[in-house]
N, C-alpha and C. Protein backbone atom coordinates (compact mmCIF):
# COMPACT_ATOMS: atom_id res chain seq x y z
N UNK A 1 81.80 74.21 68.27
CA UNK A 1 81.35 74.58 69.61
C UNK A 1 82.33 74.06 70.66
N UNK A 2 82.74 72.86 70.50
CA UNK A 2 83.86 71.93 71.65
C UNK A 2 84.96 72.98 71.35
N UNK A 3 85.38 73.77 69.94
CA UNK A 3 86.73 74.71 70.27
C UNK A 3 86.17 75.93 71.02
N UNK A 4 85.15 76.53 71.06
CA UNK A 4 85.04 77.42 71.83
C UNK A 4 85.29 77.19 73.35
N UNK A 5 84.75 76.30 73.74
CA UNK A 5 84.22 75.40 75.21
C UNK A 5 85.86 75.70 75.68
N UNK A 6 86.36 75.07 74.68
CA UNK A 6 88.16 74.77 75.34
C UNK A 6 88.95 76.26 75.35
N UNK A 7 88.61 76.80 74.13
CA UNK A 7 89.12 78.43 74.52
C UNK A 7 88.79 79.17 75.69
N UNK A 8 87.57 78.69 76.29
CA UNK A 8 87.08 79.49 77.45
C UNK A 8 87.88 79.17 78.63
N UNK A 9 87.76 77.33 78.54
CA UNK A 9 88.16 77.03 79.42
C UNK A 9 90.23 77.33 79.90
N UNK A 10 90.36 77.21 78.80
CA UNK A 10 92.44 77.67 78.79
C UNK A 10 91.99 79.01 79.57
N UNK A 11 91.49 80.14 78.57
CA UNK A 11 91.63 81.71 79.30
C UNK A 11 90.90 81.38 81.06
N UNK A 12 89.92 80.83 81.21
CA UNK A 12 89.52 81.03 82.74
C UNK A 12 91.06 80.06 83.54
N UNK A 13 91.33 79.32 83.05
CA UNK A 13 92.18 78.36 83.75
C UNK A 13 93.75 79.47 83.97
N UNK A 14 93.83 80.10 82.97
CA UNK A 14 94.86 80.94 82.93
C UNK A 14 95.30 82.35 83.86
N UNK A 15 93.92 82.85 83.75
CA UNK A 15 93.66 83.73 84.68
C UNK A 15 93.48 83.10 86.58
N UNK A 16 92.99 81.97 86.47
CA UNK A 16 92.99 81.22 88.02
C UNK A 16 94.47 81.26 88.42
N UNK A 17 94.96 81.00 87.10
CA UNK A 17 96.66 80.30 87.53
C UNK A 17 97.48 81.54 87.85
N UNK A 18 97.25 82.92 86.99
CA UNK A 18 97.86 84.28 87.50
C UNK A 18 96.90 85.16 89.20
N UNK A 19 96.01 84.93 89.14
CA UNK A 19 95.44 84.85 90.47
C UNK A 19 96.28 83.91 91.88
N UNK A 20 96.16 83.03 91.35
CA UNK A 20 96.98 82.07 92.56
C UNK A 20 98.52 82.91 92.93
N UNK A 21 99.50 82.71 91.87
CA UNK A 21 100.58 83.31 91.65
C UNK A 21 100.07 84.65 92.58
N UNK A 22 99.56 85.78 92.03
CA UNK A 22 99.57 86.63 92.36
C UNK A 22 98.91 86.65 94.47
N UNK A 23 98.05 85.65 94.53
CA UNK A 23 97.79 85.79 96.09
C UNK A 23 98.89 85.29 96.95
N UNK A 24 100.04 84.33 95.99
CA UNK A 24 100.84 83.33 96.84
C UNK A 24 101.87 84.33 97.60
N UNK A 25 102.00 85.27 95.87
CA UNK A 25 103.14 86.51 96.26
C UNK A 25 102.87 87.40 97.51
N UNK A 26 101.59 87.52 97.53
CA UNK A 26 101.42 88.55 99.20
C UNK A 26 100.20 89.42 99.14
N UNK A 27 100.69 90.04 99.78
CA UNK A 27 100.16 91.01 100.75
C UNK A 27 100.06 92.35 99.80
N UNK A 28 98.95 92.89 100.07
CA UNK A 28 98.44 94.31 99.17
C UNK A 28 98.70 95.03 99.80
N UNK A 29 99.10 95.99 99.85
CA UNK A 29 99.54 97.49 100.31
C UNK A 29 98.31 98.26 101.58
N UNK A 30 98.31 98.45 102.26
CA UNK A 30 97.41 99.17 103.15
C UNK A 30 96.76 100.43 102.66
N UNK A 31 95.82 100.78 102.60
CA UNK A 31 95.32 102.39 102.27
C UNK A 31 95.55 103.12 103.24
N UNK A 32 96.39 104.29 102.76
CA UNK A 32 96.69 105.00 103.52
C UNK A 32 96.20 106.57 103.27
N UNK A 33 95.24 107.03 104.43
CA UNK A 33 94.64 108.01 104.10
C UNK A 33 94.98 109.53 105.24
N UNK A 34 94.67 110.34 105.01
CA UNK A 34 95.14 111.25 106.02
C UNK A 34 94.01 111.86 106.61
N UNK A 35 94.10 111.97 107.73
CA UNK A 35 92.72 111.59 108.85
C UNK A 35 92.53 113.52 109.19
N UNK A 36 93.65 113.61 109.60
CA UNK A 36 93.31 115.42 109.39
C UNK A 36 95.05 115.51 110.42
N UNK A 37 94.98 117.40 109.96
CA UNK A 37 95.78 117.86 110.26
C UNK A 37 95.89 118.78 110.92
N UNK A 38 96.84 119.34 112.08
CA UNK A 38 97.05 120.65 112.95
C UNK A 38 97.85 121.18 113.18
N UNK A 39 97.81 122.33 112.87
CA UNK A 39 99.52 123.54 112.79
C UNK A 39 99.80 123.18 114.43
N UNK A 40 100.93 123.30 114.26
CA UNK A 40 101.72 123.34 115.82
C UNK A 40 102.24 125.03 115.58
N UNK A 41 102.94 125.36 116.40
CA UNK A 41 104.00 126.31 116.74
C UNK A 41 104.88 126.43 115.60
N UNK A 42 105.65 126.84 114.79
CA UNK A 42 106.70 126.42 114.67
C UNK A 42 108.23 126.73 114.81
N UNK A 43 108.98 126.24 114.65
CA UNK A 43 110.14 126.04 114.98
C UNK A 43 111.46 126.45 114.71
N UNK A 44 111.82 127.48 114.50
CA UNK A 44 112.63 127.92 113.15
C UNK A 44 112.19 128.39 112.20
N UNK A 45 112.92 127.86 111.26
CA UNK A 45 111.85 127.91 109.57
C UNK A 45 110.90 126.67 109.67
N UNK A 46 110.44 125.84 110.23
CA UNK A 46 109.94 124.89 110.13
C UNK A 46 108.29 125.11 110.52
N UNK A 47 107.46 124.79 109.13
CA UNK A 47 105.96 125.08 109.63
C UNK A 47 105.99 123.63 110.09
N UNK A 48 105.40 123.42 111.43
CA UNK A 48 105.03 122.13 111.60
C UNK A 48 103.55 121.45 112.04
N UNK A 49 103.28 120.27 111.72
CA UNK A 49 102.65 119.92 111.77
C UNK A 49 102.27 118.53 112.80
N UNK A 50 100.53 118.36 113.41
CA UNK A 50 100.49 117.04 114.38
C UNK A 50 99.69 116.19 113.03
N UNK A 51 100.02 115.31 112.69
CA UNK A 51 99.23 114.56 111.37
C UNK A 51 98.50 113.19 112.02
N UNK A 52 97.57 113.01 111.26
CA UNK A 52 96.81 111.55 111.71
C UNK A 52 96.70 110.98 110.84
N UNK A 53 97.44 109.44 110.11
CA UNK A 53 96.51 109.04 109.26
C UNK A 53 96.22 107.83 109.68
N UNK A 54 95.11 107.37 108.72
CA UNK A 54 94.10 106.03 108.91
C UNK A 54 94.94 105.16 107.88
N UNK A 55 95.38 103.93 108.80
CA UNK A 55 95.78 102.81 108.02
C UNK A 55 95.11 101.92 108.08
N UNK A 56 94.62 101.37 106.77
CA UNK A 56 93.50 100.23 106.28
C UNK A 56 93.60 99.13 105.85
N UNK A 57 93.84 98.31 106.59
CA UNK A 57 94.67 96.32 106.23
C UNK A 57 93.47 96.12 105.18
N UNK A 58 93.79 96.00 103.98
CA UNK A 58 92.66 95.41 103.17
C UNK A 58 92.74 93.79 102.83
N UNK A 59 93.83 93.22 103.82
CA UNK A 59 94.07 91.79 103.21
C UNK A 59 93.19 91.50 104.47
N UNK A 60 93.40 89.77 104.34
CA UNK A 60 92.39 88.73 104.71
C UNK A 60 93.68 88.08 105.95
N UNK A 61 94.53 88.86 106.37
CA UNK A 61 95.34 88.56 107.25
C UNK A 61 96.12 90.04 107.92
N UNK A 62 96.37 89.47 109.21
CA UNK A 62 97.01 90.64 110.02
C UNK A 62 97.96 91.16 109.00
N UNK A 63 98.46 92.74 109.28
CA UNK A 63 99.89 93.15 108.59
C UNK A 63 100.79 93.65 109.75
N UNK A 64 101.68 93.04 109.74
CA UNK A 64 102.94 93.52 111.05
C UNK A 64 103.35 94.55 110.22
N UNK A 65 103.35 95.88 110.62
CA UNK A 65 104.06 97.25 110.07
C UNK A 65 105.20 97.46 111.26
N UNK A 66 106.34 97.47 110.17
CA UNK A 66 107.40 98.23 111.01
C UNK A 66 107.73 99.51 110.75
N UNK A 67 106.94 100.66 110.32
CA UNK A 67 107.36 101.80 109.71
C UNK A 67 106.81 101.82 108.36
N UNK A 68 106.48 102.96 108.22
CA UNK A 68 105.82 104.04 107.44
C UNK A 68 106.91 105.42 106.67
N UNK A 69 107.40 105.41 105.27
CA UNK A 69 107.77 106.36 105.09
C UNK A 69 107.05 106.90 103.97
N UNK A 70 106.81 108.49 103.92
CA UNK A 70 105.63 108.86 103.05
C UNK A 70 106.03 110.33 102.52
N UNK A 71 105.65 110.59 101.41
CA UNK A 71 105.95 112.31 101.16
C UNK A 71 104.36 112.87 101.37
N UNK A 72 104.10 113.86 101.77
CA UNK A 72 102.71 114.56 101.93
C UNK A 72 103.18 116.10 101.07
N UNK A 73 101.84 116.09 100.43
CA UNK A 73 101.92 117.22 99.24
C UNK A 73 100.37 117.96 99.59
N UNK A 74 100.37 119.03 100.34
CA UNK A 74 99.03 119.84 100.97
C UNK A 74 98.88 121.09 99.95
N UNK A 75 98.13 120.95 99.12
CA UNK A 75 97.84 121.90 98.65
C UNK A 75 98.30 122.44 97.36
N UNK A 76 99.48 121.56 96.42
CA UNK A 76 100.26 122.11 95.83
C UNK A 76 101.34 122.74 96.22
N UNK A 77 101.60 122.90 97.56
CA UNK A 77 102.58 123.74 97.97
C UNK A 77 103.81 123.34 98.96
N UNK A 78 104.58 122.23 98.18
CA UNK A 78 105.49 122.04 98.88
C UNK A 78 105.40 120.65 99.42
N UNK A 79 106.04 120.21 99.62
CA UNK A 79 105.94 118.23 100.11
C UNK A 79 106.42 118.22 101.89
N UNK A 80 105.99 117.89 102.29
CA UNK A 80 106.55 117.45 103.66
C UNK A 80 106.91 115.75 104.02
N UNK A 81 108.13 116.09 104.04
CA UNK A 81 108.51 114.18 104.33
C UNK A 81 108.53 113.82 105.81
N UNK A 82 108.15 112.55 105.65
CA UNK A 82 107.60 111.86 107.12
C UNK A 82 107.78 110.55 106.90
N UNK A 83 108.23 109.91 108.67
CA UNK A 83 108.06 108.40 108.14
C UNK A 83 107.74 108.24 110.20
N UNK A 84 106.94 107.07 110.04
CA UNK A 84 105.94 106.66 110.84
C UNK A 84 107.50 104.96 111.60
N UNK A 85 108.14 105.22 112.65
CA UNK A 85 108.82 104.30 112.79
C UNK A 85 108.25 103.74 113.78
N UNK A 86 107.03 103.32 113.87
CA UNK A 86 106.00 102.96 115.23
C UNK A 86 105.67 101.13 114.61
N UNK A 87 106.12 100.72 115.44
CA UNK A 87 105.65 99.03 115.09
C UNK A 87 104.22 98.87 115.69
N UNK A 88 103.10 98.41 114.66
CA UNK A 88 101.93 98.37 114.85
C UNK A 88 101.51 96.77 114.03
N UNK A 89 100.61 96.19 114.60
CA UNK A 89 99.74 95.15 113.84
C UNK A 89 98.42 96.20 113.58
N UNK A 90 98.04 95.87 111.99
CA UNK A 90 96.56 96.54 112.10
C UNK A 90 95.68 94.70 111.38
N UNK A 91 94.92 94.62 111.80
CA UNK A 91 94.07 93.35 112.13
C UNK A 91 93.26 93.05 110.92
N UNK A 92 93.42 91.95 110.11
CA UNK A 92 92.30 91.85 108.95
C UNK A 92 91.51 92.54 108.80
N UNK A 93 91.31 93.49 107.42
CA UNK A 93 90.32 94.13 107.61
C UNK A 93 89.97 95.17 108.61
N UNK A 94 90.59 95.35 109.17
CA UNK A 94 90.88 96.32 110.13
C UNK A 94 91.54 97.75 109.83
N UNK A 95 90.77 98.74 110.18
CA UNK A 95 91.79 100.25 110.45
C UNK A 95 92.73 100.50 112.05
N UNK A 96 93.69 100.72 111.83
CA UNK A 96 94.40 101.73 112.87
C UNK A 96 94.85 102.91 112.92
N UNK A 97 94.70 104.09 113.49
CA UNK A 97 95.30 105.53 113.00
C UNK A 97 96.46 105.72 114.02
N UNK A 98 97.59 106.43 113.53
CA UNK A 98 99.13 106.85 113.67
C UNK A 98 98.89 108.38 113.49
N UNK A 99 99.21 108.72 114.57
CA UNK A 99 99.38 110.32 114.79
C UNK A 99 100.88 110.82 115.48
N UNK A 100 101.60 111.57 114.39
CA UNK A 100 102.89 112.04 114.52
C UNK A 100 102.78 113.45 114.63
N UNK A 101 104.56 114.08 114.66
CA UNK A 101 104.54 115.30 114.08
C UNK A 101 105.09 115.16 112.93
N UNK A 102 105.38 115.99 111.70
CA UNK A 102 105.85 116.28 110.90
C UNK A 102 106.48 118.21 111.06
N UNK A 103 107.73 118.17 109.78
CA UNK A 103 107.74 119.71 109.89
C UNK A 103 108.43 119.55 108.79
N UNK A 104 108.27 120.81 107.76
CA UNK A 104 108.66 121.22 106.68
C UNK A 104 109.41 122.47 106.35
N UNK A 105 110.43 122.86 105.95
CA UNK A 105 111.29 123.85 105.65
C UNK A 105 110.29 124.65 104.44
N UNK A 106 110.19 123.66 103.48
CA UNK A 106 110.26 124.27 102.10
C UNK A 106 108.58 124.05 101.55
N UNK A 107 108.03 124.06 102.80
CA UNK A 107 106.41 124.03 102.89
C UNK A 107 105.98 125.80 103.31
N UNK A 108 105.43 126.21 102.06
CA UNK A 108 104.92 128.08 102.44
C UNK A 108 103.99 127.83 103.59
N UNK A 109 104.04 129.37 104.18
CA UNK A 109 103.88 129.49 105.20
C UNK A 109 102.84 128.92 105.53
N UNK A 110 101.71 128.67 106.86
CA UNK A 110 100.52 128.66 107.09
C UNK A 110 99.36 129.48 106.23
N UNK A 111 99.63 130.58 106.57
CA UNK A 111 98.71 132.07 106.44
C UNK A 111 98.70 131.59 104.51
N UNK A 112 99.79 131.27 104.11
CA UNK A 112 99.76 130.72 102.57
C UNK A 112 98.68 129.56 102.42
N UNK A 113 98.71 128.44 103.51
CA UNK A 113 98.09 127.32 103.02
C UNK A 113 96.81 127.52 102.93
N UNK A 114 96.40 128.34 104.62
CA UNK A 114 95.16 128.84 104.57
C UNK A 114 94.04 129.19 103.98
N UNK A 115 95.15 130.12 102.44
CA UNK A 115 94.19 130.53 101.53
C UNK A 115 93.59 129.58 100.38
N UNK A 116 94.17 127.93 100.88
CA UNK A 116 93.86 126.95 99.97
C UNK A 116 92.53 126.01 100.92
N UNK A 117 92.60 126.65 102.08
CA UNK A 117 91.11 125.70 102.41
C UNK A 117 89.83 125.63 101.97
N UNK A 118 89.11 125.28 102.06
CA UNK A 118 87.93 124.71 101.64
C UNK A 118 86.94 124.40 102.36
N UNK A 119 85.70 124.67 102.05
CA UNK A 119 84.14 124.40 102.92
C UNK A 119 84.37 124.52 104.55
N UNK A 120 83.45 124.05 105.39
CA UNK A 120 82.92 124.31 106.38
C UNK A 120 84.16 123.91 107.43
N UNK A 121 84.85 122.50 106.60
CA UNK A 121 85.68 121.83 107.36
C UNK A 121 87.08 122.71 107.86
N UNK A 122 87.56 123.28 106.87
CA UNK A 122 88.63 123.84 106.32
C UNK A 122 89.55 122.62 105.75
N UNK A 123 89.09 122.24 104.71
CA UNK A 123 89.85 121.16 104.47
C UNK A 123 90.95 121.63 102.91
N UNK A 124 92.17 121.00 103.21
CA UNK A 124 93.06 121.22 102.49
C UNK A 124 93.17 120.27 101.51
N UNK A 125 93.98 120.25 99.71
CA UNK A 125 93.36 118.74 98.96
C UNK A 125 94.91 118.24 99.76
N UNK A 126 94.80 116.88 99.29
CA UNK A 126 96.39 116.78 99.76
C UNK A 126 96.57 115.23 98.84
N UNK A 127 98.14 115.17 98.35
CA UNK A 127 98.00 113.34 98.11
C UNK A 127 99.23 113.32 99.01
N UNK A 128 99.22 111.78 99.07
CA UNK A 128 100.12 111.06 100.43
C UNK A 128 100.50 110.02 99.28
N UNK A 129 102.19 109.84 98.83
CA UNK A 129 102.46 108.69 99.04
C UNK A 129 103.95 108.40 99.23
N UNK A 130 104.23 106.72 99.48
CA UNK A 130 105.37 106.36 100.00
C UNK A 130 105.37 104.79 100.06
N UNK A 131 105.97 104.38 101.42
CA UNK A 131 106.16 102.96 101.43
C UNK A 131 106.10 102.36 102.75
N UNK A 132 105.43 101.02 103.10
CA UNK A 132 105.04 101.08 103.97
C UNK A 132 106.02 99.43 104.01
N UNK A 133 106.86 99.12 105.64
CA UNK A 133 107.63 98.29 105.85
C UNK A 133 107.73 97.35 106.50
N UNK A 134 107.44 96.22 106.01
CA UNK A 134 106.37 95.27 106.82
C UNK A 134 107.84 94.21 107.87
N UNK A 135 107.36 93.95 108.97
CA UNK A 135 108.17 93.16 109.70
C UNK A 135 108.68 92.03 109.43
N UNK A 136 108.45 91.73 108.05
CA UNK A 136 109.08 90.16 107.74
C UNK A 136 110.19 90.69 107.13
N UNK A 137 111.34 89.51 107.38
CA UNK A 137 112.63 89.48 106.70
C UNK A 137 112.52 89.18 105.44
N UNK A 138 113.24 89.99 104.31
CA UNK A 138 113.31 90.03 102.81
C UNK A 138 112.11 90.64 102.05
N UNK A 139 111.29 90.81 103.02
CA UNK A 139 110.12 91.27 101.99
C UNK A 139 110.23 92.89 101.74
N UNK A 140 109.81 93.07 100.53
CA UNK A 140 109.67 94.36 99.67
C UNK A 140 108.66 95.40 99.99
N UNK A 141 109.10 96.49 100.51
CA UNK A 141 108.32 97.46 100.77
C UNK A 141 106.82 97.36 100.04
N UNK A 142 106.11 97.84 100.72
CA UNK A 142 104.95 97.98 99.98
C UNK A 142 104.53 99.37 99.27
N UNK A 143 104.66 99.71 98.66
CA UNK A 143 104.00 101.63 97.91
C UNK A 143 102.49 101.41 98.29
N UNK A 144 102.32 102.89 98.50
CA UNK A 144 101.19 103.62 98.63
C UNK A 144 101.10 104.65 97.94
N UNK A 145 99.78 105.46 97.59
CA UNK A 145 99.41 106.47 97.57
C UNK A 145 98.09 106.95 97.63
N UNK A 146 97.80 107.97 97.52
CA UNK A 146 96.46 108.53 98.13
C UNK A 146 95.94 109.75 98.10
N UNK A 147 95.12 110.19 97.82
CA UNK A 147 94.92 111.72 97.72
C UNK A 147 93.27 112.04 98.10
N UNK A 148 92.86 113.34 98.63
CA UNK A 148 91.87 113.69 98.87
C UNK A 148 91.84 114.90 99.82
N UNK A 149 91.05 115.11 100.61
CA UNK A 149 90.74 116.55 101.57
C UNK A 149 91.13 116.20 102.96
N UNK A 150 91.86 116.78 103.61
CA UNK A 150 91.93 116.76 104.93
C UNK A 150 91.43 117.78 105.84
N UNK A 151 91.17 118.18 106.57
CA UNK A 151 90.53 118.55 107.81
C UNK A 151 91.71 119.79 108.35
N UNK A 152 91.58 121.03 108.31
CA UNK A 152 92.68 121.46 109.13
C UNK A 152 92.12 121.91 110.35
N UNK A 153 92.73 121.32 111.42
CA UNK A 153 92.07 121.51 113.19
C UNK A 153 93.09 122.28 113.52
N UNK A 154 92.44 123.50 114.03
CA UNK A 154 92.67 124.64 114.58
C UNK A 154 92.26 124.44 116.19
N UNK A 155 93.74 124.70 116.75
CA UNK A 155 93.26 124.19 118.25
C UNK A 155 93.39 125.68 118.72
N UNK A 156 92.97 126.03 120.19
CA UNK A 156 92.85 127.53 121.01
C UNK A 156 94.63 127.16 121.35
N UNK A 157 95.68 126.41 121.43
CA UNK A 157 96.57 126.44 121.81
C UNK A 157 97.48 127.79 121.40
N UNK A 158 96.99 128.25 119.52
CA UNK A 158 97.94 128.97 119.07
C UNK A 158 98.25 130.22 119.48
């Protein structure tokens, strides 16, 4: 029975000790979700887009973000790259949302994506990921990713 007692106790002691290690190292990655989306005009060949997403500090301390770079994939159809160069604190536990433009060459047309919306919302599936660049010197990007439905807002502008 005393060797069991001590086996328990090594594995719990072991796992405390990769816990520690692992909180000393940092900071968890923010969730990064995409809040919804709206055709602009576009530009050329360029379908473009006004994007919002929700960034979600899940640590137990502020995160100084210096930039956001991310690929967005709407629908199956094409990736649109984006990066967020906006210096923001988002607050323990805290959300903040970042609303840019984006624009895509090699993203099919609108009238294409269209036919991928969904329910009442018009929501498109989409995953988001990339790396998010925190204001301290030497430290290592953080990765993200994310996937789910976004919202396509259709404004009277068009």
């Amino acid at each position: 029975e005393m060797r069991i007692v001590s086996v328990i106790l090594v594995t719990v002691l072991g796992f405390a000790a990769i816990a520690c290690a692992s909180a000393q190292r940092g900071v968890s990655a923010p969730r990064i979700t995409v809040e919804s989306l709206e055709p602009l005009p576009s530009r050329g060949a360029q379908t473009r887009f006004r994007l919002t997403l929700a960034v979600d500090n899940q640590n137990t301390e502020p995160l100084r973000i210096r930039g956001i770079e991310f690929k967005l994939r709407l629908a199956d159809q094409g990736i649109i790259d984006g990066s967020a160069a906006v210096p923001m604190t988002v607050e323990a536990l805290d959300r903040r949302t970042v609303t840019l433009e984006v624009g895509s060459e090699i993203l099919s047309s609108l009238s294409r994506l269209m036919s991928f919306v969904q329910g009442p919302e018009n929501a498109l599936p989409y995953e988001i990921f990339g790396e998010v660049y925190l204001d301290r010197r030497g430290r290592q990007p953080l990765r993200f990713s994310a996937n789910g439905q976004v919202p396509l807002v259709m404004t009277a502008e068009r």
